[in-house]
C-alpha atoms as a PDB file:
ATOM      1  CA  UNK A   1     -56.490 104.082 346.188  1.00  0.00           C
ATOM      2  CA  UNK A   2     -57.597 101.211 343.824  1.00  0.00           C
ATOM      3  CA  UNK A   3     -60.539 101.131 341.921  1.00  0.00           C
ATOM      4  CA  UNK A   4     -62.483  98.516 344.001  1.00  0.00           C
ATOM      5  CA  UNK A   5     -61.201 100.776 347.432  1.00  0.00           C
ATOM      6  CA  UNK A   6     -63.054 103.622 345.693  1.00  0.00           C
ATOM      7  CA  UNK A   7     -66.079 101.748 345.404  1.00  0.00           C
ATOM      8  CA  UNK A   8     -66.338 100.687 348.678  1.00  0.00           C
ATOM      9  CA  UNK A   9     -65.512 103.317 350.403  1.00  0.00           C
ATOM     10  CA  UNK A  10     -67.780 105.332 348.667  1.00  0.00           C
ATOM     11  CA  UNK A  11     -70.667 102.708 349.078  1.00  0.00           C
ATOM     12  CA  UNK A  12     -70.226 102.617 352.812  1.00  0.00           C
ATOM     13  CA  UNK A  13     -70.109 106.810 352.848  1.00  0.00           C
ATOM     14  CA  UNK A  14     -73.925 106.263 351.725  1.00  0.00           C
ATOM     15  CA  UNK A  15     -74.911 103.625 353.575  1.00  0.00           C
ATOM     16  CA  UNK A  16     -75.773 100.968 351.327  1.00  0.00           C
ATOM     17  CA  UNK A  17     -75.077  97.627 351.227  1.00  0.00           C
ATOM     18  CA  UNK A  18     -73.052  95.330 348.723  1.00  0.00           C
ATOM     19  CA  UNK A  19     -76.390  93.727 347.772  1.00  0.00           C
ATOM     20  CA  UNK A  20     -78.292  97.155 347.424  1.00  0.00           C
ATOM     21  CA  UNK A  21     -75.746  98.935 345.414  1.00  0.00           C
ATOM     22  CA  UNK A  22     -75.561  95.481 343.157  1.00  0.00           C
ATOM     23  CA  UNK A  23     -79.424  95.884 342.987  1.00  0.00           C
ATOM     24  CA  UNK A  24     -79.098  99.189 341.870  1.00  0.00           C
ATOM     25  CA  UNK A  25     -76.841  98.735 339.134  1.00  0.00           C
ATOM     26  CA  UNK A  26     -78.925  96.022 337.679  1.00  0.00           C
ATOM     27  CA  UNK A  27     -77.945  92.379 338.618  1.00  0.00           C
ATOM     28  CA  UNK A  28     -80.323  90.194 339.295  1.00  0.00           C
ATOM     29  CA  UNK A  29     -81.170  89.150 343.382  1.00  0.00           C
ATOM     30  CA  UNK A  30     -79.161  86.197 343.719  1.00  0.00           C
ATOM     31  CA  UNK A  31     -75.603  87.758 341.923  1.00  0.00           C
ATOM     32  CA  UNK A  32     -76.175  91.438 343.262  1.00  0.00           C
ATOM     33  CA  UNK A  33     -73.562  91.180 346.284  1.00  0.00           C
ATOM     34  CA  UNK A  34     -71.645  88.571 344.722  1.00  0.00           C
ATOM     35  CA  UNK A  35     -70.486  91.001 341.989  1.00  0.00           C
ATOM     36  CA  UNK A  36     -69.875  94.393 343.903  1.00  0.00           C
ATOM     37  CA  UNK A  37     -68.016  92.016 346.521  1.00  0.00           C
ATOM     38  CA  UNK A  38     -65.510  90.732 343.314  1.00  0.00           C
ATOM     39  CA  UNK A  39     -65.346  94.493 342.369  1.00  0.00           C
ATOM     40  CA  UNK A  40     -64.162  95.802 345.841  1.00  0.00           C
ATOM     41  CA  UNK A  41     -61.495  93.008 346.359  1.00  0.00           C
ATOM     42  CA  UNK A  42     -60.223  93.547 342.758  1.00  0.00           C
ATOM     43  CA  UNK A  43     -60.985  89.932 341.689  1.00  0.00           C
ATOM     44  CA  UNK A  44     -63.023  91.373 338.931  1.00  0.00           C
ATOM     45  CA  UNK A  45     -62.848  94.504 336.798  1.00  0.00           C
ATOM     46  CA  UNK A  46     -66.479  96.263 335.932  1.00  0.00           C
ATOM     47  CA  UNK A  47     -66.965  96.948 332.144  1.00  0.00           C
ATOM     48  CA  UNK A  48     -67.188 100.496 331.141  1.00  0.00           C
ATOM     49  CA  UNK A  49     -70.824 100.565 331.264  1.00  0.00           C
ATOM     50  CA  UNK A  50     -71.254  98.967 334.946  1.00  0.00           C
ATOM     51  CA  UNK A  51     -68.767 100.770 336.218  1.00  0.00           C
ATOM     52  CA  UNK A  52     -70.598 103.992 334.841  1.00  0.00           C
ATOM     53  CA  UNK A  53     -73.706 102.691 336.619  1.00  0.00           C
ATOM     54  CA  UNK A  54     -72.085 102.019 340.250  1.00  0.00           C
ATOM     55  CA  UNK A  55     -70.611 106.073 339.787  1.00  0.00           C
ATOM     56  CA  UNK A  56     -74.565 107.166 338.987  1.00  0.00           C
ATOM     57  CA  UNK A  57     -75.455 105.112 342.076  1.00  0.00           C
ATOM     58  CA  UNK A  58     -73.011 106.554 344.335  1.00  0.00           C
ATOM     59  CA  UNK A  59     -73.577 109.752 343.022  1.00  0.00           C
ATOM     60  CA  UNK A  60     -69.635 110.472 342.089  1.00  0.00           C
ATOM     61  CA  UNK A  61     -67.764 111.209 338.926  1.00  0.00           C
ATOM     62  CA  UNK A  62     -66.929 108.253 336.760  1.00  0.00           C
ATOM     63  CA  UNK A  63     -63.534 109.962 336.374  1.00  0.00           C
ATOM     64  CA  UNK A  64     -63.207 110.358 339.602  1.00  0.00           C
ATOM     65  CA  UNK A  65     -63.700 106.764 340.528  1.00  0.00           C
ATOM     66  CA  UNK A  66     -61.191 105.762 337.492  1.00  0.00           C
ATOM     67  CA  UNK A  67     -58.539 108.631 338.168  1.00  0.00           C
ATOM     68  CA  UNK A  68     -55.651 107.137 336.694  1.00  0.00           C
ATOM     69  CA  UNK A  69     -55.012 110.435 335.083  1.00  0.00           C
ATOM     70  CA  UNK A  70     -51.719 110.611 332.978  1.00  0.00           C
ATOM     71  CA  UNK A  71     -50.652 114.211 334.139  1.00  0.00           C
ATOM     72  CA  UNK A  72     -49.207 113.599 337.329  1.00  0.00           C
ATOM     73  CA  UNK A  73     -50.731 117.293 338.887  1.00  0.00           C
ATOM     74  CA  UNK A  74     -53.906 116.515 338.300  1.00  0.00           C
ATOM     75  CA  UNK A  75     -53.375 113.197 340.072  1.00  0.00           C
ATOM     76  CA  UNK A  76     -52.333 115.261 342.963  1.00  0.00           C
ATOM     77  CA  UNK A  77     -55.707 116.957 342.904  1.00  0.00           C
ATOM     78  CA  UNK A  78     -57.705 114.050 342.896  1.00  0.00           C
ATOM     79  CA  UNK A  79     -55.801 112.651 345.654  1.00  0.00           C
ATOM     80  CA  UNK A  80     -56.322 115.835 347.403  1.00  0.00           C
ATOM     81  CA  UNK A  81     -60.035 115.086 347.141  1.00  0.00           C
ATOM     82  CA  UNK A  82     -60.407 111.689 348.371  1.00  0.00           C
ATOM     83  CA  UNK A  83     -58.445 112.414 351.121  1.00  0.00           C
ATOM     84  CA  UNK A  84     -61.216 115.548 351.477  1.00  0.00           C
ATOM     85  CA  UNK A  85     -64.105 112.525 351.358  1.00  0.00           C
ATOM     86  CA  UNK A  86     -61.944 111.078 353.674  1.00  0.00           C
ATOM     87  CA  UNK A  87     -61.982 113.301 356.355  1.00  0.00           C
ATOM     88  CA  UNK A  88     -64.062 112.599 359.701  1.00  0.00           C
ATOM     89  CA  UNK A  89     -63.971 115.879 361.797  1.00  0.00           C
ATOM     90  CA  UNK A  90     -64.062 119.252 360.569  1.00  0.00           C
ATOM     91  CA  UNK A  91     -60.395 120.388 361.107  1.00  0.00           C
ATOM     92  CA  UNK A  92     -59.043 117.501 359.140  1.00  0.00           C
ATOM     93  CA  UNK A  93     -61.392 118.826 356.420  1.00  0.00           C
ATOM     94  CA  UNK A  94     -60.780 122.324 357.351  1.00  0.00           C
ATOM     95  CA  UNK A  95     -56.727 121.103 356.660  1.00  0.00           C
ATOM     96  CA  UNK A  96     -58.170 119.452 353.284  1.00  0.00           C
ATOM     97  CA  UNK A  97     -59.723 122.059 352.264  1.00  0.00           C
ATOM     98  CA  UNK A  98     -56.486 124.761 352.661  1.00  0.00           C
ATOM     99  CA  UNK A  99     -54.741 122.221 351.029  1.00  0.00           C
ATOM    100  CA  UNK A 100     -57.251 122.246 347.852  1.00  0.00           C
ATOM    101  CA  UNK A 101     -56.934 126.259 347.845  1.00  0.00           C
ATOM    102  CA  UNK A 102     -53.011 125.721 347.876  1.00  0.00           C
ATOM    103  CA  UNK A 103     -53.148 123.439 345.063  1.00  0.00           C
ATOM    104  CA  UNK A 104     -55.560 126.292 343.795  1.00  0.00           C
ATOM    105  CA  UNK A 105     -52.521 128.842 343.928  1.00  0.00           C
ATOM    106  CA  UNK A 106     -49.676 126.370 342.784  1.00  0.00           C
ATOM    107  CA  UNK A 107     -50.985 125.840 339.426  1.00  0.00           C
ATOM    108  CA  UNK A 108     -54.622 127.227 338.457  1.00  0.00           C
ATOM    109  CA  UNK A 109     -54.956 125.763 334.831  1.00  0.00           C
ATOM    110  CA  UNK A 110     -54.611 122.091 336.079  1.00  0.00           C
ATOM    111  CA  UNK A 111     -56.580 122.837 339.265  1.00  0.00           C
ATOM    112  CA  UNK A 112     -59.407 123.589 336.681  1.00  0.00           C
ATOM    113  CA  UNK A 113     -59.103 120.709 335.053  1.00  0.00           C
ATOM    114  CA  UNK A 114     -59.391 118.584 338.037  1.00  0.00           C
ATOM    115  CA  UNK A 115     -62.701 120.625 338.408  1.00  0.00           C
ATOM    116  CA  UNK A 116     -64.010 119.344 335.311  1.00  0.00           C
ATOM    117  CA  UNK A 117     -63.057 115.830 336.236  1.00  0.00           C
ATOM    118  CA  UNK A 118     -64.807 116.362 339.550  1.00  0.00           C
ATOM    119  CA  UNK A 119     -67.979 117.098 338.122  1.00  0.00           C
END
């Protein structure tokens, strides 16, 4: 999942709107949706410090958002966990869930790490 994916899928998870979330992060009225809208469809990349904003606003883990992570296990843990936020009814998270614990099992010092990324 891209970058501008995350965001929006996150963004619609809380219920706010390209304009609200734009408002949030600090543009001004008449950019606000304009910008988040270029961020979703990858037509523009957020700097560091916006992009750190739009994970406060949403309420996830910058790293989380960015998770490009160069050890390839820990990229299977993040994956594991968006397809966890994913999730609509509670056996599909149930399923998520026993996956996560499996991961647990498989390899315990890199499941911790993606713990620390998570937070």
């Amino acid at each position: 999942m891209k970058l501008g994916q995350k965001i929006k899928f996150v963004r619609k998870r809380r219920h706010i709107t390209q304009k609200e979330l734009g408002l949030l992060v600090g543009f001004s009225e008449r950019n606000a949706g304009i910008r988040i809208t270029q961020y979703e469809k990858g037509k523009r990349q957020p700097k560091e410090e916006v992009l750190r904003k739009i994970a406060d606003t949403l309420g996830v883990s910058l790293i989380l958002l960015k998770s490009n992570h160069s050890n390839p296990k820990v990229n299977i843990y993040i994956d594991i966990y968006w397809t966890q936020m994913l999730c609509t009814n509670l056996t599909t998270i149930s399923m998520a869930i026993l996956l996560l614990k499996e991961a647990e099992r498989f390899d315990k010092e890199n499941y911790q790490i993606f713990e620390q990324l998570k937070r």
